[in-house]
PDB file of N, CA and C in Angstrom:
ATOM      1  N   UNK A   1     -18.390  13.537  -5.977  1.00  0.00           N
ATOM      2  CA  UNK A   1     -18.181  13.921  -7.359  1.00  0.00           C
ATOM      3  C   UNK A   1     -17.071  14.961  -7.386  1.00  0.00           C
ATOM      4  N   UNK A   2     -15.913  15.072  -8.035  1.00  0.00           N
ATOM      5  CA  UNK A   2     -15.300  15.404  -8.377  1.00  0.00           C
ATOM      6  C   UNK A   2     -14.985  16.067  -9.489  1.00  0.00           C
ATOM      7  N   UNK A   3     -15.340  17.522  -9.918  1.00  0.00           N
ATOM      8  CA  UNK A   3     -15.289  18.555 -10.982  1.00  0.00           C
ATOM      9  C   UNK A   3     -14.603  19.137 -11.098  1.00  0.00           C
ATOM     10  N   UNK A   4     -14.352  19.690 -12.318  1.00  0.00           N
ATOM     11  CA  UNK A   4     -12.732  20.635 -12.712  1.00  0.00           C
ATOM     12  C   UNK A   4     -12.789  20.520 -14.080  1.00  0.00           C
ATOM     13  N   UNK A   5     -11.907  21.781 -14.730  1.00  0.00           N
ATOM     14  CA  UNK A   5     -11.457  21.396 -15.728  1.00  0.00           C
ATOM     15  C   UNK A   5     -10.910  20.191 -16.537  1.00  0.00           C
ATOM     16  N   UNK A   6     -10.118  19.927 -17.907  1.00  0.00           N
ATOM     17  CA  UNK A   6      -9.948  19.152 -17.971  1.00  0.00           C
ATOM     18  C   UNK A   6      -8.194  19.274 -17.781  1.00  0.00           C
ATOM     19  N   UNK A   7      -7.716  18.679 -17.223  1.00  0.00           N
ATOM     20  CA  UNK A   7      -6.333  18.617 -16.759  1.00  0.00           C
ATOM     21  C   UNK A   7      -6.111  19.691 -15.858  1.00  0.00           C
ATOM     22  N   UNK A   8      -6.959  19.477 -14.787  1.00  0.00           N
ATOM     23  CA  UNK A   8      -6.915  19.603 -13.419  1.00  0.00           C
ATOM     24  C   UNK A   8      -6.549  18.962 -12.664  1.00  0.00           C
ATOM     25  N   UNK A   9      -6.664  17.767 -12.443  1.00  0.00           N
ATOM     26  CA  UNK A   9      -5.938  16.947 -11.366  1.00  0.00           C
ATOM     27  C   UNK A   9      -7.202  16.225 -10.791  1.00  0.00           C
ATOM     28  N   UNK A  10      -8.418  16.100 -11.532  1.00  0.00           N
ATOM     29  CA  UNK A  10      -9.341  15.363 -10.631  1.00  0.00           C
ATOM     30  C   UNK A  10      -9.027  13.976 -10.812  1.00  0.00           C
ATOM     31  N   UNK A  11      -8.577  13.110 -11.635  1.00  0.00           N
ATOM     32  CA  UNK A  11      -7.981  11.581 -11.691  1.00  0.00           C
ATOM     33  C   UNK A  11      -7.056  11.438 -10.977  1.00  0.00           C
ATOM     34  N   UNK A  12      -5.860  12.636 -10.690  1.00  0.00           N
ATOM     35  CA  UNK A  12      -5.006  12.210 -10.101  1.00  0.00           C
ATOM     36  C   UNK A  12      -5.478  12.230  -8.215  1.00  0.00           C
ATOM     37  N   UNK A  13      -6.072  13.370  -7.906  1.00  0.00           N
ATOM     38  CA  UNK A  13      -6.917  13.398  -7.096  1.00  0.00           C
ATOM     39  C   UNK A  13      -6.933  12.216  -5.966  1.00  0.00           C
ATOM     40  N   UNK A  14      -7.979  11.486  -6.768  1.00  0.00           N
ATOM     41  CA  UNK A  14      -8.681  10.163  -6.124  1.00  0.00           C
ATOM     42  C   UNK A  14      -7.757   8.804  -6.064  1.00  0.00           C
ATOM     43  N   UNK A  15      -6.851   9.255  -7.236  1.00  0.00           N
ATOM     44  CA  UNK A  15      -5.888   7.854  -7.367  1.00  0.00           C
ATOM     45  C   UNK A  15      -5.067   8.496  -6.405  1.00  0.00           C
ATOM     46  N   UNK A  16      -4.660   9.446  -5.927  1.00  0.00           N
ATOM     47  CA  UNK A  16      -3.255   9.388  -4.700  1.00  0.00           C
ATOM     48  C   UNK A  16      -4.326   9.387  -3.403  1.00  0.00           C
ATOM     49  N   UNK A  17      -5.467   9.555  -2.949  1.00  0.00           N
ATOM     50  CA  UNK A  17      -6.426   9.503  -2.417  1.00  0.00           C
ATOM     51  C   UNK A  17      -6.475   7.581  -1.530  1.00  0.00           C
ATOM     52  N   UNK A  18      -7.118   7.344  -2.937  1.00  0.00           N
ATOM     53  CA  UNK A  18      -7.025   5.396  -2.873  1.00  0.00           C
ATOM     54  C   UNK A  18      -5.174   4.999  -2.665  1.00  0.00           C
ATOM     55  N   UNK A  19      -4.619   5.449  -3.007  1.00  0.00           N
ATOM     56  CA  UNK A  19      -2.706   4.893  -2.609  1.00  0.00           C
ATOM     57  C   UNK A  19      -2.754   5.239  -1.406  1.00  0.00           C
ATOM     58  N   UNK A  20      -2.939   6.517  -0.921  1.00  0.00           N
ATOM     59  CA  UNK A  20      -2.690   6.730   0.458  1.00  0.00           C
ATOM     60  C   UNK A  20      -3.698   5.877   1.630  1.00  0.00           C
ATOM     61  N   UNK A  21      -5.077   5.940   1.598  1.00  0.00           N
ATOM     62  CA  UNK A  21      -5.659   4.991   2.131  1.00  0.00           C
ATOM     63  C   UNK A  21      -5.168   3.446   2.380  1.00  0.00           C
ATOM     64  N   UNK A  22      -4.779   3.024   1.149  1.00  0.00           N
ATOM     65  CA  UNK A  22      -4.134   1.480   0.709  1.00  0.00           C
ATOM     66  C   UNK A  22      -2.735   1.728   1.786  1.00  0.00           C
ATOM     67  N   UNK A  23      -2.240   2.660   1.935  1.00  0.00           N
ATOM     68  CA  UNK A  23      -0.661   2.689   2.205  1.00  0.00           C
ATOM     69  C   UNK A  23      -0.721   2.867   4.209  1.00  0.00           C
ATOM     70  N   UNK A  24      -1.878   3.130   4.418  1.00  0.00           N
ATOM     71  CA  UNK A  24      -2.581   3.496   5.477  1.00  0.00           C
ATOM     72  C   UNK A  24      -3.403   2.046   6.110  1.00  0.00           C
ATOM     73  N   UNK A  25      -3.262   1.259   5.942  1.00  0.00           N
ATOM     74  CA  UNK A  25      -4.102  -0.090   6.052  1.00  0.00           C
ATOM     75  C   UNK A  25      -3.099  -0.457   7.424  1.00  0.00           C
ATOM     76  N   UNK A  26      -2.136  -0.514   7.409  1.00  0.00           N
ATOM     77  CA  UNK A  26      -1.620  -1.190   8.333  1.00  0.00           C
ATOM     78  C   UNK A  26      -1.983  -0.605   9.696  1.00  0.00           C
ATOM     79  N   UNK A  27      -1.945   0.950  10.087  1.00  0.00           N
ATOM     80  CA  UNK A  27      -2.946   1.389  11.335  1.00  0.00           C
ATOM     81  C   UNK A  27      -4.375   1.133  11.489  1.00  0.00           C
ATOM     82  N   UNK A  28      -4.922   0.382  10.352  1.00  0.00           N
ATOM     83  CA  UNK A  28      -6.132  -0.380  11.195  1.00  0.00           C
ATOM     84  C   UNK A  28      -7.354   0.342  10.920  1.00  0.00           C
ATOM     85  N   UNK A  29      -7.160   1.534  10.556  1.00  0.00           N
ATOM     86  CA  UNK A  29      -7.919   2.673  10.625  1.00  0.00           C
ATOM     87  C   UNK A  29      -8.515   2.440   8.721  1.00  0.00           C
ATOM     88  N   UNK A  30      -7.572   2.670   7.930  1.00  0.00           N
ATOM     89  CA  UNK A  30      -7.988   2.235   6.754  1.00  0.00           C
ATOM     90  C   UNK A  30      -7.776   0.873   5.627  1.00  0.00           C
ATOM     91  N   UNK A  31      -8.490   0.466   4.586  1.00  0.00           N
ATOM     92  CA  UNK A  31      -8.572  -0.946   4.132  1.00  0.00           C
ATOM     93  C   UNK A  31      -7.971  -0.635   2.821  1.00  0.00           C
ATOM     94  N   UNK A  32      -7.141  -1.379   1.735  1.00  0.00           N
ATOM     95  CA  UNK A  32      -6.996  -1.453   0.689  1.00  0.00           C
ATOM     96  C   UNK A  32      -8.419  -0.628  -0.160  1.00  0.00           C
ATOM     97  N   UNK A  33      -8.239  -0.224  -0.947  1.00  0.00           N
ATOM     98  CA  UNK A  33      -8.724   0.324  -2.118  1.00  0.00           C
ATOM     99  C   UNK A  33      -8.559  -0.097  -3.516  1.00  0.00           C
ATOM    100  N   UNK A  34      -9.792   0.080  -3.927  1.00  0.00           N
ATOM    101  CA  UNK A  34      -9.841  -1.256  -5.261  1.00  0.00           C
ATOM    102  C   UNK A  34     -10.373  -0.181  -6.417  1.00  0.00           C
ATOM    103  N   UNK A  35      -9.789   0.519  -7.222  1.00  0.00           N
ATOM    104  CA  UNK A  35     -10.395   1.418  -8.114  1.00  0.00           C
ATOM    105  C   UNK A  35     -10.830   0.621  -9.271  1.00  0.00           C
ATOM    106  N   UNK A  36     -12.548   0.793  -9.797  1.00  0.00           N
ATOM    107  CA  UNK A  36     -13.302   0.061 -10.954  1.00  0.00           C
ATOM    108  C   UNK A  36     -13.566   1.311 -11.822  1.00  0.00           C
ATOM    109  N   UNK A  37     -12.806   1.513 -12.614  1.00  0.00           N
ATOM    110  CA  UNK A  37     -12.778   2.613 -13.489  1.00  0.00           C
ATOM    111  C   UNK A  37     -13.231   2.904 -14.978  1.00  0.00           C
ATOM    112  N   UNK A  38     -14.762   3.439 -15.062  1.00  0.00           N
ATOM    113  CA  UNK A  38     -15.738   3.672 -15.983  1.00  0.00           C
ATOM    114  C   UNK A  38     -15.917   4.894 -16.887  1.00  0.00           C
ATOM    115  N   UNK A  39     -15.512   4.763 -17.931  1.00  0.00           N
ATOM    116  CA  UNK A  39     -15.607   6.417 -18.598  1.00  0.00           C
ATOM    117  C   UNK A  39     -17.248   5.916 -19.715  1.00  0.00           C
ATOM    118  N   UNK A  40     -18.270   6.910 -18.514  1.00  0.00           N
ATOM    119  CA  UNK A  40     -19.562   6.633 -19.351  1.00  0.00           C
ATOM    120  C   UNK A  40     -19.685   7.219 -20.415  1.00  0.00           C
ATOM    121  N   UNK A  41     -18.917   8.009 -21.239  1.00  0.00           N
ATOM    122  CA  UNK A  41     -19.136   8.890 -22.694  1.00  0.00           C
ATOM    123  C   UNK A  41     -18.613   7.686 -23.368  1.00  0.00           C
ATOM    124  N   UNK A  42     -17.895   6.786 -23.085  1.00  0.00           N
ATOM    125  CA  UNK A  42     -17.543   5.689 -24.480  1.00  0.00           C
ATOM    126  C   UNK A  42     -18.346   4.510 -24.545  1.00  0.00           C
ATOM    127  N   UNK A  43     -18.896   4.416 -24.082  1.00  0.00           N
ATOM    128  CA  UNK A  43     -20.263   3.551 -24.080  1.00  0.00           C
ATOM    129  C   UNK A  43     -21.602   3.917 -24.434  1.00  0.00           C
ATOM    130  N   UNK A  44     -22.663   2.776 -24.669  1.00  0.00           N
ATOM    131  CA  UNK A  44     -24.062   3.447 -24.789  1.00  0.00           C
ATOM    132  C   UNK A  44     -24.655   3.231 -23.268  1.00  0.00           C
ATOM    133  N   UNK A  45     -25.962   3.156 -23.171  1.00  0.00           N
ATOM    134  CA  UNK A  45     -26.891   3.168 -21.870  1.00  0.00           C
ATOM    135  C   UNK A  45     -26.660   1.683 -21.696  1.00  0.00           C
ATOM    136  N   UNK A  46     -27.564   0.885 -22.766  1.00  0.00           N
ATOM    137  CA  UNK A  46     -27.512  -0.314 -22.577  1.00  0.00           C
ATOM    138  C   UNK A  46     -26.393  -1.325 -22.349  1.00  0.00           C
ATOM    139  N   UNK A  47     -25.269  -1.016 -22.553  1.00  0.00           N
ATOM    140  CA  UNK A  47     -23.820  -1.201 -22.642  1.00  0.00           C
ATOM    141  C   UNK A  47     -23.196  -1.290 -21.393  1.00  0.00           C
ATOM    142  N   UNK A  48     -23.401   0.067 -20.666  1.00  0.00           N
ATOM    143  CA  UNK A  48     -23.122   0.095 -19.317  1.00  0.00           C
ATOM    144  C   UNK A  48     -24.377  -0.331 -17.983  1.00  0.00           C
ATOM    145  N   UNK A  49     -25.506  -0.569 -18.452  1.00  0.00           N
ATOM    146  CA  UNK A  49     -26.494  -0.844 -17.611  1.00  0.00           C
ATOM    147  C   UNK A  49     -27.292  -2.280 -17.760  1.00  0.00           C
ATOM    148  N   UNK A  50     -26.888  -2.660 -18.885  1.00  0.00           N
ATOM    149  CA  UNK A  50     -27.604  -3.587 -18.915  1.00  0.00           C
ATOM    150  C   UNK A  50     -28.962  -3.702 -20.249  1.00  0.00           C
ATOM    151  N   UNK A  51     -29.186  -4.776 -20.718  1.00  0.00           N
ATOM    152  CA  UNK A  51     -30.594  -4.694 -21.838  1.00  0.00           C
ATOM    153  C   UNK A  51     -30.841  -5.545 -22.305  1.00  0.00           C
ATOM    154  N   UNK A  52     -32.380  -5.286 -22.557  1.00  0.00           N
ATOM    155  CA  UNK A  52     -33.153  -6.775 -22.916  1.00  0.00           C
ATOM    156  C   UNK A  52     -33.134  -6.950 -24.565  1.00  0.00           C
ATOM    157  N   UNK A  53     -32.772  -8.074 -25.014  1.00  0.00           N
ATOM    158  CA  UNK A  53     -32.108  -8.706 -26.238  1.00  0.00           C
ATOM    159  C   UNK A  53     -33.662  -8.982 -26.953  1.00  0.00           C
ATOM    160  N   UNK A  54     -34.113  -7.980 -27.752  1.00  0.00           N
ATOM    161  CA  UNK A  54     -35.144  -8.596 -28.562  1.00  0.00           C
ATOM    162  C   UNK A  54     -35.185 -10.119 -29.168  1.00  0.00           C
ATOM    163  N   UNK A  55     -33.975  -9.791 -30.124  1.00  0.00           N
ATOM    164  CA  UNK A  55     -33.849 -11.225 -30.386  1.00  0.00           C
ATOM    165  C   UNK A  55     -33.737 -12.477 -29.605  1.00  0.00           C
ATOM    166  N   UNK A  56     -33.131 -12.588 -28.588  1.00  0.00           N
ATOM    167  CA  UNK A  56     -33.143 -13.697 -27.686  1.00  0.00           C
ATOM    168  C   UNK A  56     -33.849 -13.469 -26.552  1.00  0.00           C
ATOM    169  N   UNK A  57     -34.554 -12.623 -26.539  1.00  0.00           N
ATOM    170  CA  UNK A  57     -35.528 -12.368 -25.235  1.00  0.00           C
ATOM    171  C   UNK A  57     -34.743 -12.405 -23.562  1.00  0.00           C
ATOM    172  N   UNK A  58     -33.187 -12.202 -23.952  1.00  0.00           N
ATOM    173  CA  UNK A  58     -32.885 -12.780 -22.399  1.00  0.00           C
ATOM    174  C   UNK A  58     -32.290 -11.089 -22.180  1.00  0.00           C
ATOM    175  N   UNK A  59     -31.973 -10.831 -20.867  1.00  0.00           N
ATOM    176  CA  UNK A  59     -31.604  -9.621 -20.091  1.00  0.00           C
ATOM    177  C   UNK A  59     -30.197  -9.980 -20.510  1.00  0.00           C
ATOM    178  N   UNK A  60     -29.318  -8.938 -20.645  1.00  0.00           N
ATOM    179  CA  UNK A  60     -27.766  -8.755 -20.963  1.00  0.00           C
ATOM    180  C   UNK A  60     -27.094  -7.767 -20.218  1.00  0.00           C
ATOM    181  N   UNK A  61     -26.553  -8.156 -19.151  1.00  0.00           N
ATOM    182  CA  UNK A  61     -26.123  -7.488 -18.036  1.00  0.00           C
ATOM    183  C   UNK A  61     -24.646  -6.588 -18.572  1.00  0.00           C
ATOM    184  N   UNK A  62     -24.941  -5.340 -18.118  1.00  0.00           N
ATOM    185  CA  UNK A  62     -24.084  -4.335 -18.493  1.00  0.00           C
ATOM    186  C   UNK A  62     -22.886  -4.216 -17.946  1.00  0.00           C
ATOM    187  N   UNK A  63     -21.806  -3.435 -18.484  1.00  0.00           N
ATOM    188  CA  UNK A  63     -20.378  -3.090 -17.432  1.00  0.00           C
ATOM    189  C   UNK A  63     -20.626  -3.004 -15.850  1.00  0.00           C
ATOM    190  N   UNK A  64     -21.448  -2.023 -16.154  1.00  0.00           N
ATOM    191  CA  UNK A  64     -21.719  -1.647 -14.600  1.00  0.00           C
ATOM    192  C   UNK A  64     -22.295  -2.747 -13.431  1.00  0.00           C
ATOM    193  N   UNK A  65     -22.770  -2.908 -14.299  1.00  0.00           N
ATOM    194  CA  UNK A  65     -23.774  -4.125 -13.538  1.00  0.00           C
ATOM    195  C   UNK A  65     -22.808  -5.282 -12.946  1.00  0.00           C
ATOM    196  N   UNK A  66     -21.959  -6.134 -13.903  1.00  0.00           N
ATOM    197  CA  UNK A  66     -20.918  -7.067 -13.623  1.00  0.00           C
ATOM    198  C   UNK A  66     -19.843  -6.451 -12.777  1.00  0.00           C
ATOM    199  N   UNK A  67     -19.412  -5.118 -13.038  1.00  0.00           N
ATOM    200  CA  UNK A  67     -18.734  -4.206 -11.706  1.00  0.00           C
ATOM    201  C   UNK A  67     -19.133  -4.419 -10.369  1.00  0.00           C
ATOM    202  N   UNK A  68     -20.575  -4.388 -10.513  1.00  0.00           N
ATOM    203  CA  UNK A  68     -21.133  -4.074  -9.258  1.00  0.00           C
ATOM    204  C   UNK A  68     -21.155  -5.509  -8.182  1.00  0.00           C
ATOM    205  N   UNK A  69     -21.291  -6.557  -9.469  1.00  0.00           N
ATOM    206  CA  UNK A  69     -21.208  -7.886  -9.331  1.00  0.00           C
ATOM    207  C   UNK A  69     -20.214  -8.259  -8.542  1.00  0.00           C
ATOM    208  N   UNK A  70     -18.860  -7.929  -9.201  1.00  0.00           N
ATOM    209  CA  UNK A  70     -18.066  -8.605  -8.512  1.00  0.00           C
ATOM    210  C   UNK A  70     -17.164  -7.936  -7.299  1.00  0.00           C
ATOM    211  N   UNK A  71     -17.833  -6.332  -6.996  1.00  0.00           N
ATOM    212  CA  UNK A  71     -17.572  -5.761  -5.998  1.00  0.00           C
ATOM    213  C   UNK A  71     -18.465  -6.604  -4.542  1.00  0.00           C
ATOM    214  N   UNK A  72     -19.293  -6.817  -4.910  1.00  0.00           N
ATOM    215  CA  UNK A  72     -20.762  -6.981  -3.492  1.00  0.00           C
ATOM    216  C   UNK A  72     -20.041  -8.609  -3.410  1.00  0.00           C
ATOM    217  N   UNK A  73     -19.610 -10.045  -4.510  1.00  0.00           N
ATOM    218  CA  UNK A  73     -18.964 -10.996  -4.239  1.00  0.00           C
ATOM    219  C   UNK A  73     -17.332 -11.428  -3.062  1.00  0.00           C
ATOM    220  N   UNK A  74     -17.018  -9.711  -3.433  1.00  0.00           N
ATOM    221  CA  UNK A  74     -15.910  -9.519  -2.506  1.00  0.00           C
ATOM    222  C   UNK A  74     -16.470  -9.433  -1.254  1.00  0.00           C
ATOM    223  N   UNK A  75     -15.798 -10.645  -0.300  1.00  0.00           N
ATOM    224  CA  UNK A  75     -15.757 -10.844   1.453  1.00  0.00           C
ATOM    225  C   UNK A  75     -14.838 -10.248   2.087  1.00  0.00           C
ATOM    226  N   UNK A  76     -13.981  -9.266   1.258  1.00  0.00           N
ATOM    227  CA  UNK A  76     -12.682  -8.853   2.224  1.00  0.00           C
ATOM    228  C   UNK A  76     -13.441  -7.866   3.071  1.00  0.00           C
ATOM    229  N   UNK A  77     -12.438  -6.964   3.691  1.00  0.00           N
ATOM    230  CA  UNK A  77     -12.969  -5.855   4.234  1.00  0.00           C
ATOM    231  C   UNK A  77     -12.559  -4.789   3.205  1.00  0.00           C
ATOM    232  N   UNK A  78     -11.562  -4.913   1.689  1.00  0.00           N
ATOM    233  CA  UNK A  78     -10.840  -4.244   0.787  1.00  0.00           C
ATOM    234  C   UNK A  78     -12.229  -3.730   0.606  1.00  0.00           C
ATOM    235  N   UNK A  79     -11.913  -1.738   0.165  1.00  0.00           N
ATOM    236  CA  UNK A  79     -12.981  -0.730  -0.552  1.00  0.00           C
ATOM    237  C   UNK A  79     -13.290  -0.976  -1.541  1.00  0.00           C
ATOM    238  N   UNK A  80     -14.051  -0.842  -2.619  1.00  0.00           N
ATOM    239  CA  UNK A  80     -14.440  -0.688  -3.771  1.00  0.00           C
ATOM    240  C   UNK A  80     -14.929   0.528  -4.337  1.00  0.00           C
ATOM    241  N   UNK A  81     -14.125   1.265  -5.305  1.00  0.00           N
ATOM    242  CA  UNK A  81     -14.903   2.338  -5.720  1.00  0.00           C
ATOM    243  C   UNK A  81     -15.009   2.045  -7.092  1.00  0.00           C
ATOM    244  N   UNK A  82     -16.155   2.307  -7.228  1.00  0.00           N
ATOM    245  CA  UNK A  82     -16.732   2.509  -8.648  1.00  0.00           C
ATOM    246  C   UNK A  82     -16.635   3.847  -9.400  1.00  0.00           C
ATOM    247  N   UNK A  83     -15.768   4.238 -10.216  1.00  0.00           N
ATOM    248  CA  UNK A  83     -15.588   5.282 -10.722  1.00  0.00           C
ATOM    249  C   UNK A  83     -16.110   5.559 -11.617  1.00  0.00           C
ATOM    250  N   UNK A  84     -16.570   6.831 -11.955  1.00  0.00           N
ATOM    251  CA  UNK A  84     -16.860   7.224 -13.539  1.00  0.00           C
ATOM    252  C   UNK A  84     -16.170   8.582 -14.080  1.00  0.00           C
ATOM    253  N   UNK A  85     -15.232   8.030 -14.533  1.00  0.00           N
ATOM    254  CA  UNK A  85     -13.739   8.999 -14.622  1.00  0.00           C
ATOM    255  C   UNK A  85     -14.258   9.269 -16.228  1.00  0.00           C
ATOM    256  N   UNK A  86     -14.928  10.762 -16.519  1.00  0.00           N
ATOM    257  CA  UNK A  86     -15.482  10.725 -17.743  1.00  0.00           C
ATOM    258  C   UNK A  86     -15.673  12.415 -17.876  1.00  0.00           C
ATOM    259  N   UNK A  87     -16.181  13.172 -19.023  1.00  0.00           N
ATOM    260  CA  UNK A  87     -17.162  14.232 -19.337  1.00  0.00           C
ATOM    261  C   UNK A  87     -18.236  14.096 -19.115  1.00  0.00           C
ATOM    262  N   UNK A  88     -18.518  15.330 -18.035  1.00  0.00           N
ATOM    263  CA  UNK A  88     -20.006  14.740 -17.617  1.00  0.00           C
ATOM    264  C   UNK A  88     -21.134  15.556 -17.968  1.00  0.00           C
ATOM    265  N   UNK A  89     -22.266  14.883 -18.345  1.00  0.00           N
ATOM    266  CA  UNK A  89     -23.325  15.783 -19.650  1.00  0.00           C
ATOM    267  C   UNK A  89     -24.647  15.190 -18.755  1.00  0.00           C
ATOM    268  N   UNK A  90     -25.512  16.193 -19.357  1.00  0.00           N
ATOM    269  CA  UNK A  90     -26.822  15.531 -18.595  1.00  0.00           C
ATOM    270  C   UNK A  90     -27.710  14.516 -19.189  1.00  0.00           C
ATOM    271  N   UNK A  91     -27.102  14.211 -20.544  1.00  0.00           N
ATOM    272  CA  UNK A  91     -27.648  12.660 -21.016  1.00  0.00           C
ATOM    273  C   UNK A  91     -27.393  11.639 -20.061  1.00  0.00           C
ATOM    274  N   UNK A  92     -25.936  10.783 -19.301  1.00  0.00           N
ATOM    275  CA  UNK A  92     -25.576  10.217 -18.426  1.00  0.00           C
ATOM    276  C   UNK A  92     -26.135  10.119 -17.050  1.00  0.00           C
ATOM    277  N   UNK A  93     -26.069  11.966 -16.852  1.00  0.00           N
ATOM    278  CA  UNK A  93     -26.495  11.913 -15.525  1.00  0.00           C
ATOM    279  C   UNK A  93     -27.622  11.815 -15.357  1.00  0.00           C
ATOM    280  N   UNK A  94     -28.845  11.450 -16.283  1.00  0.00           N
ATOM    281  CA  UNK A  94     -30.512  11.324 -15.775  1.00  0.00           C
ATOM    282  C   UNK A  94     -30.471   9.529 -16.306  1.00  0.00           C
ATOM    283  N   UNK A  95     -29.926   8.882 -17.265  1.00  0.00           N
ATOM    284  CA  UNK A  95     -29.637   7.706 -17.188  1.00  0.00           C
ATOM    285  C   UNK A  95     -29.047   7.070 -15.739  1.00  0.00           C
ATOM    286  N   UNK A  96     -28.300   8.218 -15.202  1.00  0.00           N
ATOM    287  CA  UNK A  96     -27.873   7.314 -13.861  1.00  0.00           C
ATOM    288  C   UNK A  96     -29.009   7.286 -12.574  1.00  0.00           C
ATOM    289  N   UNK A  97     -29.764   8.356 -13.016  1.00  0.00           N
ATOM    290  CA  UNK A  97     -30.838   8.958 -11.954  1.00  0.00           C
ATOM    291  C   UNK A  97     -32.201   7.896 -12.141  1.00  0.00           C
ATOM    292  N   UNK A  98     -32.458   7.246 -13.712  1.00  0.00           N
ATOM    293  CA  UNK A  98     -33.420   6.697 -13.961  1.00  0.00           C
ATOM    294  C   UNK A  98     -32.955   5.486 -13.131  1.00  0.00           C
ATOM    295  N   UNK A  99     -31.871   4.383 -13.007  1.00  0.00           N
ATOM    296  CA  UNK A  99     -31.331   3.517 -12.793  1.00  0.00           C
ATOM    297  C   UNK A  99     -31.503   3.223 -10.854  1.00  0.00           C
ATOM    298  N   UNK A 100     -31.189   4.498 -10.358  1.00  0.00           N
ATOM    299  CA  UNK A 100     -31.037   4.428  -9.231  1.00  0.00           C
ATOM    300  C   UNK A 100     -32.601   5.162  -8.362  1.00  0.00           C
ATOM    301  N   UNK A 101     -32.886   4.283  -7.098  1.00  0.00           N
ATOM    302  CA  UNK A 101     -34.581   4.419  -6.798  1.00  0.00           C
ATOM    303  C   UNK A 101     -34.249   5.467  -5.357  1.00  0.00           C
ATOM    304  N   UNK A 102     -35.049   5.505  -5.316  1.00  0.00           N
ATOM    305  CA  UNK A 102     -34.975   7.015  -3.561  1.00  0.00           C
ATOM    306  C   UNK A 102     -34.198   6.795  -2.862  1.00  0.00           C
ATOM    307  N   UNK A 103     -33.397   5.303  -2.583  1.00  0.00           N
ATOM    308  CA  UNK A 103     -32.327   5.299  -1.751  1.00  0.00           C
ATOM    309  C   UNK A 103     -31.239   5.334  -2.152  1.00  0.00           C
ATOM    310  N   UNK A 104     -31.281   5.700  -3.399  1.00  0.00           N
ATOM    311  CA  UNK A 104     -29.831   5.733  -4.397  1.00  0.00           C
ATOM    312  C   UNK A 104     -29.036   4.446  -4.186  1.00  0.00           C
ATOM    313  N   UNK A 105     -30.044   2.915  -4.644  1.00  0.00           N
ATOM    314  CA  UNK A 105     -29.091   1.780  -4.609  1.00  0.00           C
ATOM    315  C   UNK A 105     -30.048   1.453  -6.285  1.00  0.00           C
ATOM    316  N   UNK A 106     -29.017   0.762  -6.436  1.00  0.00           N
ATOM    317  CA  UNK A 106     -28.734   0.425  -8.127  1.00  0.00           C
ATOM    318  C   UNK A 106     -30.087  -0.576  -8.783  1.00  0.00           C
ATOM    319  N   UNK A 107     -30.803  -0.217  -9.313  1.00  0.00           N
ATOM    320  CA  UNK A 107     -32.071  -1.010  -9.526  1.00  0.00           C
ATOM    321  C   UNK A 107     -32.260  -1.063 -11.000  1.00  0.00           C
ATOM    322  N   UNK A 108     -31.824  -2.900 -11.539  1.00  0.00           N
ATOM    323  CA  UNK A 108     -31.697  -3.004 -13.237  1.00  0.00           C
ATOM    324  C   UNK A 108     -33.083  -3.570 -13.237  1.00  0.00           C
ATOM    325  N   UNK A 109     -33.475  -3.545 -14.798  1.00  0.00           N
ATOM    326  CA  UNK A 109     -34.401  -4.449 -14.578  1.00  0.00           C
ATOM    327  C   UNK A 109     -34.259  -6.339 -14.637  1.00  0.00           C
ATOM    328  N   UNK A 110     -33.064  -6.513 -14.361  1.00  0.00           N
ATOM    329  CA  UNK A 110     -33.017  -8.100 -14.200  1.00  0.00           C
ATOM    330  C   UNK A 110     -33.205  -7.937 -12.408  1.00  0.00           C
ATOM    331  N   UNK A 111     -32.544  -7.103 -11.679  1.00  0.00           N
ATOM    332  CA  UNK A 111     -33.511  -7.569 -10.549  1.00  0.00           C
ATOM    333  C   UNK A 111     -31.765  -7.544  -9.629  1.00  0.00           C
TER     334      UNK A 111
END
């Protein structure tokens, strides 16, 4: 996690962070970097996590969720970071805490 003011340099941070890694691939040592970039204040819960559709009774898989999707589908050896490049409040952060179980891996209720 990455904290600071606001126009501090924490976006720029991680993005010359992921370039240099990416730029670094050819010694073997590091892999491409794939930035998935989430600002959780412009969204709701259900939006980014996922929710069950009264009306149609079916589960509706969230940003995050389809992020996560098509990170774990990737066979490369390329990184994936999942970012949440945002203001961070403690509404979000106990939504992220409810979501995630003692081993801190991602648990929706579609499964």
């Amino acid at each position: 996690m990455i904290v600071g003011p606001t126009g501090g340099g924490k976006t720029k941070n991680y993005k010359t962070l992921a370039h240099a890694m990416t730029a670094l691939r050819e010694s073997e040592k590091f892999e491409k970097v794939n930035c998935h970039i989430l600002n959780p204040k412009s969204i709701l819960m259900g939006q980014m996590y996922g929710d069950f559709d009264p009306q149609t009774g079916e589960w509706q898989d969230g940003i995050l969720a389809k992020i996560i999707q098509d990170c774990a589908r990737d066979e490369s050896p390329e990184k994936h970071w999942v970012m949440f490049d945002g203001p961070v409040d403690a509404i979000w952060i106990e939504n992220m805490n409810t979501v995630l179980d003692d081993n801190k891996k991602l648990c929706l209720n579609s499964g």
